[in-house]
N, C-alpha and C. Protein backbone atom coordinates (compact mmCIF):
# COMPACT_ATOMS: atom_id res chain seq x y z
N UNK A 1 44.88 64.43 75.25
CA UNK A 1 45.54 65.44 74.47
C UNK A 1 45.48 66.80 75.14
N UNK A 2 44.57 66.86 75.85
CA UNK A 2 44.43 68.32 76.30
C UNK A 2 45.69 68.17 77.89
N UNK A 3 46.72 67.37 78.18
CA UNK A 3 47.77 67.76 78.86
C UNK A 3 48.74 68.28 77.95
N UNK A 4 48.88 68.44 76.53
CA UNK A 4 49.87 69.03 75.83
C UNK A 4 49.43 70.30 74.91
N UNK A 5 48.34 71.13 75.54
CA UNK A 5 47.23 71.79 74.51
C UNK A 5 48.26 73.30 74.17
N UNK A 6 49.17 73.54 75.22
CA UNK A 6 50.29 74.72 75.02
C UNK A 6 51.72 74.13 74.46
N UNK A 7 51.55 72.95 73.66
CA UNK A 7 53.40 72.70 73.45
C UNK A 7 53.65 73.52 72.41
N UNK A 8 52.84 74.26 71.65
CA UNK A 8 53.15 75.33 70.63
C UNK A 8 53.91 76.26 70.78
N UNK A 9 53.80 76.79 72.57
CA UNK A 9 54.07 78.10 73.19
C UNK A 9 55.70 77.87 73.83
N UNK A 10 55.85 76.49 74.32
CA UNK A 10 57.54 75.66 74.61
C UNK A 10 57.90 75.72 73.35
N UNK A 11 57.29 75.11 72.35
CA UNK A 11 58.45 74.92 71.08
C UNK A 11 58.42 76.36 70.07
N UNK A 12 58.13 77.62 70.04
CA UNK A 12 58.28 78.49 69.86
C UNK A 12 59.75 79.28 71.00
N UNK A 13 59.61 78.86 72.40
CA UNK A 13 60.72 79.60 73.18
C UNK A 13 61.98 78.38 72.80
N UNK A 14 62.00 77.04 72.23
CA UNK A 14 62.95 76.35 72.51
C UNK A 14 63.60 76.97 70.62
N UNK A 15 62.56 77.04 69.96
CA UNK A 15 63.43 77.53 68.92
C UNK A 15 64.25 79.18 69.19
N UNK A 16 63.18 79.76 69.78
CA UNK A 16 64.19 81.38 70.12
C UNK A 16 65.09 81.14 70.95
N UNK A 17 65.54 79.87 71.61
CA UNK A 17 66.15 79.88 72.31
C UNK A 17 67.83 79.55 71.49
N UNK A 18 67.17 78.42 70.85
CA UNK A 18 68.37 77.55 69.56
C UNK A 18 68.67 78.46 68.75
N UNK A 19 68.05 79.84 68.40
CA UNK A 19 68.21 80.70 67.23
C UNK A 19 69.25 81.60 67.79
N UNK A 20 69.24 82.56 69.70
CA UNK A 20 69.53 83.07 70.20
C UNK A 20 71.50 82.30 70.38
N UNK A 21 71.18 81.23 70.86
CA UNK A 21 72.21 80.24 71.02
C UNK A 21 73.01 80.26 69.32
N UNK A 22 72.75 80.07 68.73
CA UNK A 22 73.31 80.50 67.14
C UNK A 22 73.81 81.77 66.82
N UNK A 23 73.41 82.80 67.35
CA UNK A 23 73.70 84.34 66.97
C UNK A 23 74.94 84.50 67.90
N UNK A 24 74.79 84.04 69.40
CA UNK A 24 75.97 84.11 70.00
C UNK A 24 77.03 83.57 69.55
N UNK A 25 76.93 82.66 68.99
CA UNK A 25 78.54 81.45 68.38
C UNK A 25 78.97 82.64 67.38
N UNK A 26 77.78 83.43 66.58
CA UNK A 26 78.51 84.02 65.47
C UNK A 26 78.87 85.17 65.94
N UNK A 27 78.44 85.82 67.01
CA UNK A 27 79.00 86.80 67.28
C UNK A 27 80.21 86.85 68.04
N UNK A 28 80.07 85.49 68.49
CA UNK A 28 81.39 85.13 69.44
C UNK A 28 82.54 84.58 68.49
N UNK A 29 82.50 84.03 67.33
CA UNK A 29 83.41 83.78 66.62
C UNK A 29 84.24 85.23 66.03
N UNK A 30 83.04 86.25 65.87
CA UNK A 30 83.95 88.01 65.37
C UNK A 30 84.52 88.60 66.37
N UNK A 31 83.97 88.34 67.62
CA UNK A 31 84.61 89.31 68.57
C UNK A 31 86.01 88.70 69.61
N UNK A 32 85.75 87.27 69.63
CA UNK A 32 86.76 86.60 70.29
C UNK A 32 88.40 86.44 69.92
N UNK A 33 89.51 87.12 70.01
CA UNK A 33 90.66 87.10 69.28
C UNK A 33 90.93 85.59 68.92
N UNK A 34 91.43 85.26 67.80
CA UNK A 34 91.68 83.99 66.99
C UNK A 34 93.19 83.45 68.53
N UNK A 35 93.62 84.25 68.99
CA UNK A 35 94.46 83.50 69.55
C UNK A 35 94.39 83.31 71.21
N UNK A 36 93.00 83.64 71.29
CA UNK A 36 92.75 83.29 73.09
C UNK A 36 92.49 82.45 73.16
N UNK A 37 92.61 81.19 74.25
CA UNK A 37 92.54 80.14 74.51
C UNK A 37 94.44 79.99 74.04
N UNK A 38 95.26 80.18 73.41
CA UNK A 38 96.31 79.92 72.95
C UNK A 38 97.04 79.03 74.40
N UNK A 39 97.31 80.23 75.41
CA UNK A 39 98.02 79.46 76.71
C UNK A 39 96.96 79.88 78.15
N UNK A 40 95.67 78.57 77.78
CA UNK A 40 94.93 78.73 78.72
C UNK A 40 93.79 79.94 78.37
N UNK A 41 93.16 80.24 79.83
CA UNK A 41 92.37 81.42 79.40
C UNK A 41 92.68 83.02 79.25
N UNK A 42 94.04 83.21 78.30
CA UNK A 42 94.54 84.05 77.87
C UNK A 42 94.34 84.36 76.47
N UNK A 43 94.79 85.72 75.98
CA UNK A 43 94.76 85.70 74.61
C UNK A 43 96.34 86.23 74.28
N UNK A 44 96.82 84.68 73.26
CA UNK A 44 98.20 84.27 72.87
C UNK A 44 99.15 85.62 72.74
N UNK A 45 98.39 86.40 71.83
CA UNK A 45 99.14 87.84 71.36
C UNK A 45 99.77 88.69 72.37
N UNK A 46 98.68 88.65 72.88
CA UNK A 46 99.23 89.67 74.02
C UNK A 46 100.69 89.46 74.57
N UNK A 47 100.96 88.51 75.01
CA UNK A 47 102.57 88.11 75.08
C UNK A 47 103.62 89.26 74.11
N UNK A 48 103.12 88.80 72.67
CA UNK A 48 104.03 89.20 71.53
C UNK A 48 103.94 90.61 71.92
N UNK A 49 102.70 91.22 72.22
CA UNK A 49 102.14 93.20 71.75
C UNK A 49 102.96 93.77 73.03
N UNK A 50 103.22 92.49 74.42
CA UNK A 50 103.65 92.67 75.54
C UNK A 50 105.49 93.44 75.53
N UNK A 51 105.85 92.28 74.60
CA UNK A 51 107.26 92.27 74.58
C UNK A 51 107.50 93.26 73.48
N UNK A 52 106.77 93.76 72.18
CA UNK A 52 106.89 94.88 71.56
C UNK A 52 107.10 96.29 72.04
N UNK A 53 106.34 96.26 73.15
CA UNK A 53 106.32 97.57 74.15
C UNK A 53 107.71 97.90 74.82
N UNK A 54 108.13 99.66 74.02
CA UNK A 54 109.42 99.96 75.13
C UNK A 54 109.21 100.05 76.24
N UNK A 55 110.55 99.91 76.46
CA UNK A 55 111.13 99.47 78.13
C UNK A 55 111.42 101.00 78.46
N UNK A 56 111.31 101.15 79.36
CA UNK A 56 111.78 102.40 80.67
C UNK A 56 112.62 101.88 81.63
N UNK A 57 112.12 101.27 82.34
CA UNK A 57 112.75 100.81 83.56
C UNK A 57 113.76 99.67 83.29
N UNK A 58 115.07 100.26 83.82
CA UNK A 58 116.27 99.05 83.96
C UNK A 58 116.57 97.84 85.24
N UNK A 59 115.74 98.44 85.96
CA UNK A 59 116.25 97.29 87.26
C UNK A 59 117.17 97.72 87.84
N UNK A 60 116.29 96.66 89.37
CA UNK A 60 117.34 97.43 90.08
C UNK A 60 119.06 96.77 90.11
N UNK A 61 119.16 95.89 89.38
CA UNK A 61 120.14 95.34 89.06
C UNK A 61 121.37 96.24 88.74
N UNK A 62 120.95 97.31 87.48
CA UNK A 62 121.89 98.06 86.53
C UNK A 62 121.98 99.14 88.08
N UNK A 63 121.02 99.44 88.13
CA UNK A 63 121.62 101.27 89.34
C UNK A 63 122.20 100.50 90.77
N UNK A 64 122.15 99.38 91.04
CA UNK A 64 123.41 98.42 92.11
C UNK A 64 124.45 97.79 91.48
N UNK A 65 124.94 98.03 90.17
CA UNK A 65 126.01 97.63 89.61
C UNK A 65 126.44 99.32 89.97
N UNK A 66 126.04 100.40 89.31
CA UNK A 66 127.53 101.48 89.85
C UNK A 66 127.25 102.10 91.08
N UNK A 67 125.67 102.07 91.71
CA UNK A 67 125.95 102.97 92.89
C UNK A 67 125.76 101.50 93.70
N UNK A 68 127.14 100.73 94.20
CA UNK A 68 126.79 99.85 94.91
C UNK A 68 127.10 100.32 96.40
N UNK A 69 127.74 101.73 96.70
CA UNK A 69 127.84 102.33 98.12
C UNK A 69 126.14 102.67 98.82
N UNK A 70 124.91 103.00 97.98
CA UNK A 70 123.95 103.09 97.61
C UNK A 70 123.11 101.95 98.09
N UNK A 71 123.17 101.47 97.30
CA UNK A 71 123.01 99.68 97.39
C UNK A 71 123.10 98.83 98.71
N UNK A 72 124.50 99.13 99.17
CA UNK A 72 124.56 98.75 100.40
C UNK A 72 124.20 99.20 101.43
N UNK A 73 123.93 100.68 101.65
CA UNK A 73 122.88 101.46 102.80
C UNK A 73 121.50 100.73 102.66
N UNK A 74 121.10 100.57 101.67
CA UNK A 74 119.59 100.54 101.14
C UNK A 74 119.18 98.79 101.67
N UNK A 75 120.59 98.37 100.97
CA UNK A 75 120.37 96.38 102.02
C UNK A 75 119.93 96.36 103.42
N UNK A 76 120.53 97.35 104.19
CA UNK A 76 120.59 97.03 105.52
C UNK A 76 119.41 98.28 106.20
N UNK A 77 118.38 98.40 105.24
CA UNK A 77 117.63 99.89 105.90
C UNK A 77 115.93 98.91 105.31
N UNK A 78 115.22 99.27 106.08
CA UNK A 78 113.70 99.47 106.26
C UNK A 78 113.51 99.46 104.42
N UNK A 79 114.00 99.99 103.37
CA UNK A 79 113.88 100.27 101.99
C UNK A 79 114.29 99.17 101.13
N UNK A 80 115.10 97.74 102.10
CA UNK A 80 116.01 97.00 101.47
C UNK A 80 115.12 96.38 100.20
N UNK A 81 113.76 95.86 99.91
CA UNK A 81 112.90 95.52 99.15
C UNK A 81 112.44 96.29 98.32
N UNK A 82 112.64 97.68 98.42
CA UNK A 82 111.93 98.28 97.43
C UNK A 82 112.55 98.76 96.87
N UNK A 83 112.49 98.54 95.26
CA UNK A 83 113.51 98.57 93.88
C UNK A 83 113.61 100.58 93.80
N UNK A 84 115.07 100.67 93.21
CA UNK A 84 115.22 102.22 92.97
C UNK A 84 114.11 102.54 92.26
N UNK A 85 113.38 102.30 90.97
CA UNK A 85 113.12 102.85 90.17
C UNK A 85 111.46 103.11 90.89
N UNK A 86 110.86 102.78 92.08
CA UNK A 86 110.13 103.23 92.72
C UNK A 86 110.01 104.81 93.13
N UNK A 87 111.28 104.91 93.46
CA UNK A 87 111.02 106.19 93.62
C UNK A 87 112.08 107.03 92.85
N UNK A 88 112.40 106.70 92.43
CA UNK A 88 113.26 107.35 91.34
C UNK A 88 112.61 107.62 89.96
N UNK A 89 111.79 106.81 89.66
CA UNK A 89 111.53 106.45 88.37
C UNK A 89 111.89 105.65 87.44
N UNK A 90 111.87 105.69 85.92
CA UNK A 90 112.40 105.07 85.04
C UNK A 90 113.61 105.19 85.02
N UNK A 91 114.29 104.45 84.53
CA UNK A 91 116.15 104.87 84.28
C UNK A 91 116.45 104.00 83.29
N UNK A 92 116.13 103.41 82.31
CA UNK A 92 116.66 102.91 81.17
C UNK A 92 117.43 103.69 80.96
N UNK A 93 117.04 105.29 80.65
CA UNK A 93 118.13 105.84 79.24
C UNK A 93 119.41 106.23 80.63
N UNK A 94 119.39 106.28 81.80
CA UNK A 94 120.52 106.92 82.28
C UNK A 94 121.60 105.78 82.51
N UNK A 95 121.06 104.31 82.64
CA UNK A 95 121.47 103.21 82.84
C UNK A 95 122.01 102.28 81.70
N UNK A 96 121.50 102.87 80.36
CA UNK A 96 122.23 102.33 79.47
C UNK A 96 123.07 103.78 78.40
N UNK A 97 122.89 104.64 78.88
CA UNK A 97 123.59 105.80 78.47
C UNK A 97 125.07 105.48 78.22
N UNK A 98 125.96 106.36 77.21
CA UNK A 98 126.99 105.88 76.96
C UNK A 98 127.78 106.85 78.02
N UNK A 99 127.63 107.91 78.60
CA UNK A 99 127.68 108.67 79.30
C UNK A 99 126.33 109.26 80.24
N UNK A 100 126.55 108.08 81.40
CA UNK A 100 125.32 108.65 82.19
C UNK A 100 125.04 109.99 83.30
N UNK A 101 126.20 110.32 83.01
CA UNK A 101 126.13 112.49 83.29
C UNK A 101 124.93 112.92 82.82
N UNK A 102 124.91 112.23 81.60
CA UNK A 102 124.34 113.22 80.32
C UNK A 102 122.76 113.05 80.88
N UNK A 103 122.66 111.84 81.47
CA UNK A 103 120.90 111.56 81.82
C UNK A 103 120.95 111.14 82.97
N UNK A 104 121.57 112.11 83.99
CA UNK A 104 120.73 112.29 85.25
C UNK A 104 119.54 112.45 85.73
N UNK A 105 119.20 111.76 86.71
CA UNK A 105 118.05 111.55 87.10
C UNK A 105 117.86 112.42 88.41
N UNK A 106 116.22 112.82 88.09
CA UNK A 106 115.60 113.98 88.84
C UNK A 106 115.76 113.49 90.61
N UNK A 107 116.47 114.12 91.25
CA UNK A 107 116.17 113.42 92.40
C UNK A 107 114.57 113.79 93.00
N UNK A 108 114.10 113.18 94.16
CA UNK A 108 112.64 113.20 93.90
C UNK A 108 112.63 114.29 95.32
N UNK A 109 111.20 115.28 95.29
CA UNK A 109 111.13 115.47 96.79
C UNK A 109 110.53 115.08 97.45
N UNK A 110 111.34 114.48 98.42
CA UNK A 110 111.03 113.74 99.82
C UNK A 110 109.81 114.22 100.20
N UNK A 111 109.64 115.43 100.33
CA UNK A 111 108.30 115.88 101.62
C UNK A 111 107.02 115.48 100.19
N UNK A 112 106.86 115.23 99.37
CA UNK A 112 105.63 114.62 98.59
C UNK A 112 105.93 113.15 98.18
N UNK A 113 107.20 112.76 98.01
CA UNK A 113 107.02 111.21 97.63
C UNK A 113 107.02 109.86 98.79
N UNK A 114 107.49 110.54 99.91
CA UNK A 114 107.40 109.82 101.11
C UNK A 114 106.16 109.53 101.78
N UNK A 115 105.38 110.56 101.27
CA UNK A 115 103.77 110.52 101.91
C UNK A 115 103.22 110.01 100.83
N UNK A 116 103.62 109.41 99.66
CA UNK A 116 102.90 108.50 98.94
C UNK A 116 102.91 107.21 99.42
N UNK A 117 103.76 106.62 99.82
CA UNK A 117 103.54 104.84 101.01
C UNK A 117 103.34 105.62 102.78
N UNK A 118 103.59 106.68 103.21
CA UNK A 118 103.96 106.94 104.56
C UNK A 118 102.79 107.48 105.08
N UNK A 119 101.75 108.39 104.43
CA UNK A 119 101.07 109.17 104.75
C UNK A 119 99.46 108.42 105.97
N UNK A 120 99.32 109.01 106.97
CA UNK A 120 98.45 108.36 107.50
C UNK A 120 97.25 107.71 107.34
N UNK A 121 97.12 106.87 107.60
CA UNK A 121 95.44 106.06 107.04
C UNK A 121 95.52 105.01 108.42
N UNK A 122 94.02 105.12 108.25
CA UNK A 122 93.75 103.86 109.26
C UNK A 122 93.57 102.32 108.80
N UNK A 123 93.67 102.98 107.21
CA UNK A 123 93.45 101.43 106.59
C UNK A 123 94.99 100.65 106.57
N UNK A 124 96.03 101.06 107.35
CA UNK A 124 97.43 100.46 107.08
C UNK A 124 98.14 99.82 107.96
N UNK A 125 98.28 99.07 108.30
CA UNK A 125 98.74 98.09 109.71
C UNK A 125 99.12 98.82 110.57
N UNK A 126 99.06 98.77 111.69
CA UNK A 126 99.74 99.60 112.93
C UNK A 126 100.78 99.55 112.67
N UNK A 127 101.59 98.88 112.57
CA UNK A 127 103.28 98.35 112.73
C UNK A 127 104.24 99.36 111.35
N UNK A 128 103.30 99.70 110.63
CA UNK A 128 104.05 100.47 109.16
C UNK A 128 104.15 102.29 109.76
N UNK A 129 105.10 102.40 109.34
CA UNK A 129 105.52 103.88 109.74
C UNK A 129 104.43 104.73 108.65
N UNK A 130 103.44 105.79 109.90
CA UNK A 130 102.85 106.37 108.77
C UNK A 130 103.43 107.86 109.66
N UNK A 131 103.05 109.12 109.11
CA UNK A 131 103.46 110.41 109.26
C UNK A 131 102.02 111.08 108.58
N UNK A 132 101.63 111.50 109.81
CA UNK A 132 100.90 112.95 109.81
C UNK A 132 101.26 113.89 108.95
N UNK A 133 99.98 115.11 108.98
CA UNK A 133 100.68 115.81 108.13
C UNK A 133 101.18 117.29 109.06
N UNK A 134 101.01 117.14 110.45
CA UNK A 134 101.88 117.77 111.82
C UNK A 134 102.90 117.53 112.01
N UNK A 135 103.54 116.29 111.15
CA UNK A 135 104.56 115.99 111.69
C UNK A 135 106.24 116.97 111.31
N UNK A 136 106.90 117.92 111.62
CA UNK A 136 107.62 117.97 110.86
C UNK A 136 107.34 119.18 109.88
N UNK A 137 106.45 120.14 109.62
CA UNK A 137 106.02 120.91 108.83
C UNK A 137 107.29 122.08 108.35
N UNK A 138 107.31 121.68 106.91
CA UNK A 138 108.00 122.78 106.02
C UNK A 138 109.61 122.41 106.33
N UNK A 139 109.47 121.05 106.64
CA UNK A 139 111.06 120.59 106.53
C UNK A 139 110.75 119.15 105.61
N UNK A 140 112.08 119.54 104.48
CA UNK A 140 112.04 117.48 103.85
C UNK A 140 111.95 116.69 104.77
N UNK A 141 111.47 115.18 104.36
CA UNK A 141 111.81 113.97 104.73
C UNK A 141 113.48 113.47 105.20
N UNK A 142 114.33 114.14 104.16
CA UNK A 142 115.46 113.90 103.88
C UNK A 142 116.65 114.87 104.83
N UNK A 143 115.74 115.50 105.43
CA UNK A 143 116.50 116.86 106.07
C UNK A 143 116.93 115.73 107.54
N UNK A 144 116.56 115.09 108.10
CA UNK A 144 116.24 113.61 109.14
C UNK A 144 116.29 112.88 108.72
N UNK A 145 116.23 111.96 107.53
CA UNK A 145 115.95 110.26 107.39
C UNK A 145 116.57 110.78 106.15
N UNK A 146 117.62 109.44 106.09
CA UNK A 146 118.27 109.35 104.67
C UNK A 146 117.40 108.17 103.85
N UNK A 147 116.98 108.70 102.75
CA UNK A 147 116.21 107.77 102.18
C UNK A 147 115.80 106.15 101.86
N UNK A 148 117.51 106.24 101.82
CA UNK A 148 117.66 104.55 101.58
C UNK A 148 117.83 103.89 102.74
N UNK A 149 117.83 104.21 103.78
CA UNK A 149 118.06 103.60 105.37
C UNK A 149 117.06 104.81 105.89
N UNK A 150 115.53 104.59 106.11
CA UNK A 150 115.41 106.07 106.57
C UNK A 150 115.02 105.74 108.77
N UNK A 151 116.19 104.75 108.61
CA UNK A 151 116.25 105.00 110.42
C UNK A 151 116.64 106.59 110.54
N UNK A 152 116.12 107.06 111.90
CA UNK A 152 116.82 108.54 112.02
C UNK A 152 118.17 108.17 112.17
N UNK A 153 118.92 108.88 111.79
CA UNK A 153 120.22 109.22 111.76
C UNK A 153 120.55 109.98 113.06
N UNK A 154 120.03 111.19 112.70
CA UNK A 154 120.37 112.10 114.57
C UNK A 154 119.24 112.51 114.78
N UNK A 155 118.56 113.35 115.35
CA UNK A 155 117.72 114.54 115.73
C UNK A 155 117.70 115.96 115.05
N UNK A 156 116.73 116.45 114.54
CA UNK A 156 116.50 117.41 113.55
C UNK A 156 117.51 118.51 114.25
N UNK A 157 117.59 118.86 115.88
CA UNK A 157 118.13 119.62 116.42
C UNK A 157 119.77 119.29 116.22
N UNK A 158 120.09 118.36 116.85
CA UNK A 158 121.57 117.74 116.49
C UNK A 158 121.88 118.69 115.01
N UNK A 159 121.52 118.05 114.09
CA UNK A 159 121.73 117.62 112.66
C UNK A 159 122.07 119.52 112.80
N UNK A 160 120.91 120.11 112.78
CA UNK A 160 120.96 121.74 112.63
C UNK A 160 121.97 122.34 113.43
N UNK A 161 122.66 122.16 114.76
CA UNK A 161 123.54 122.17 115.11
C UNK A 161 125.02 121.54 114.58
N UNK A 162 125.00 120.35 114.47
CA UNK A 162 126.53 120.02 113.85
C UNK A 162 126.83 120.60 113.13
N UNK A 163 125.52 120.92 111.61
CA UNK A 163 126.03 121.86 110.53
C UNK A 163 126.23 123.40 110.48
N UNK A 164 125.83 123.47 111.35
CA UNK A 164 126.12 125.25 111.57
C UNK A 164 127.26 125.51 112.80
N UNK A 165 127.94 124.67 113.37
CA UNK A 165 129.01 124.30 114.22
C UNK A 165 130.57 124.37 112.42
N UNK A 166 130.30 123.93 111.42
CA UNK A 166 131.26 123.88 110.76
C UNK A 166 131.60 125.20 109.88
N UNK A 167 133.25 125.00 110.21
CA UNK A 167 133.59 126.32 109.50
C UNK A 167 133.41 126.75 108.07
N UNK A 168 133.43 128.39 107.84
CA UNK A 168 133.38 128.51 106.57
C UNK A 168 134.48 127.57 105.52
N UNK A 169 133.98 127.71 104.72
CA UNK A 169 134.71 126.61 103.46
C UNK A 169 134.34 125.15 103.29
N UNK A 170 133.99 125.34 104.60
CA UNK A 170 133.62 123.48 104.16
C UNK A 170 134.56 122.69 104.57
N UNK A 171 135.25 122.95 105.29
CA UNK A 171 136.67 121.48 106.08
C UNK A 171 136.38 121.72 107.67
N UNK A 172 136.53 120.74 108.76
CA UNK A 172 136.24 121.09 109.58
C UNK A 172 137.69 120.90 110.27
């Protein structure tokens, strides 16, 4: 008998253990939403609270149905993957507007939203176009690189020349 002279001290931790194991089920039955587990290890609702939530963004579907001149620069440019409303923003209301004059959208400036994917890091593949912040100082992005294709177009010098080569009024 004296190999079992402590089973008092086991069956005291196996009951705090069974008691501990009991408090969790009940606390896990109040805190666990009634509908997780619904599809997998999700909770069901969320779906529903998901699809309750307004919409902002239209896709890039609706702003390549009217600016499809737009659209088609943007297919054939370095940008072709990345949806307008990236850098544009939301556009629900200008895209389902009954008159979309009325909800024009902010165009963005280049020299701060371009250095949000462009800006240098060493953490970013060699091969991805990054830009210093030497590069170019106190001129847009856009003043050189058209956004939606932003291959250079000409040379900052060119560009400043052709346009100051054209006559007053505006016809050349």
């Amino acid at each position: 008998m004296s190999a079992f002279k402590n089973t008092g001290h086991l069956l005291r931790f196996a009951g705090l253990f069974v008691i501990a194991f009991f408090i969790f089920l009940i606390v896990r039955h109040f805190v666990v939403p009634k509908s997780f587990g619904e599809y997998g290890h999700y909770r069901g609702n969320a779906i529903k609270e998901d699809a309750a939530r307004p919409s902002y963004y239209a896709g890039h579907e609706a702003c390549e149905g009217c600016h499809s001149d737009v659209a088609d620069k943007k297919s054939h440019g370095k940008h072709a993957h990345v949806n307008c409303e990236a850098c544009h923003g939301p556009q629900l209301a200008h895209a389902s507007a009954d008159d979309p004059s009325k909800h024009k959208p902010v165009l963005p400036d280049t020299t701060v939203l371009c250095k949000q994917c462009h800006a240098a890091s060493a953490a970013k593949p060699k091969n991805f176009p990054q830009v210093g912040d030497d590069h170019m100082p106190g001129m847009a992005c856009k003043d050189c690189h058209n956004p939606h294709s932003p291959a250079m177009d000409q040379a900052p010098a060119e560009k400043t020349a052709s346009t100051s080569k054209a006559p007053q009024g505006g016809k050349k």
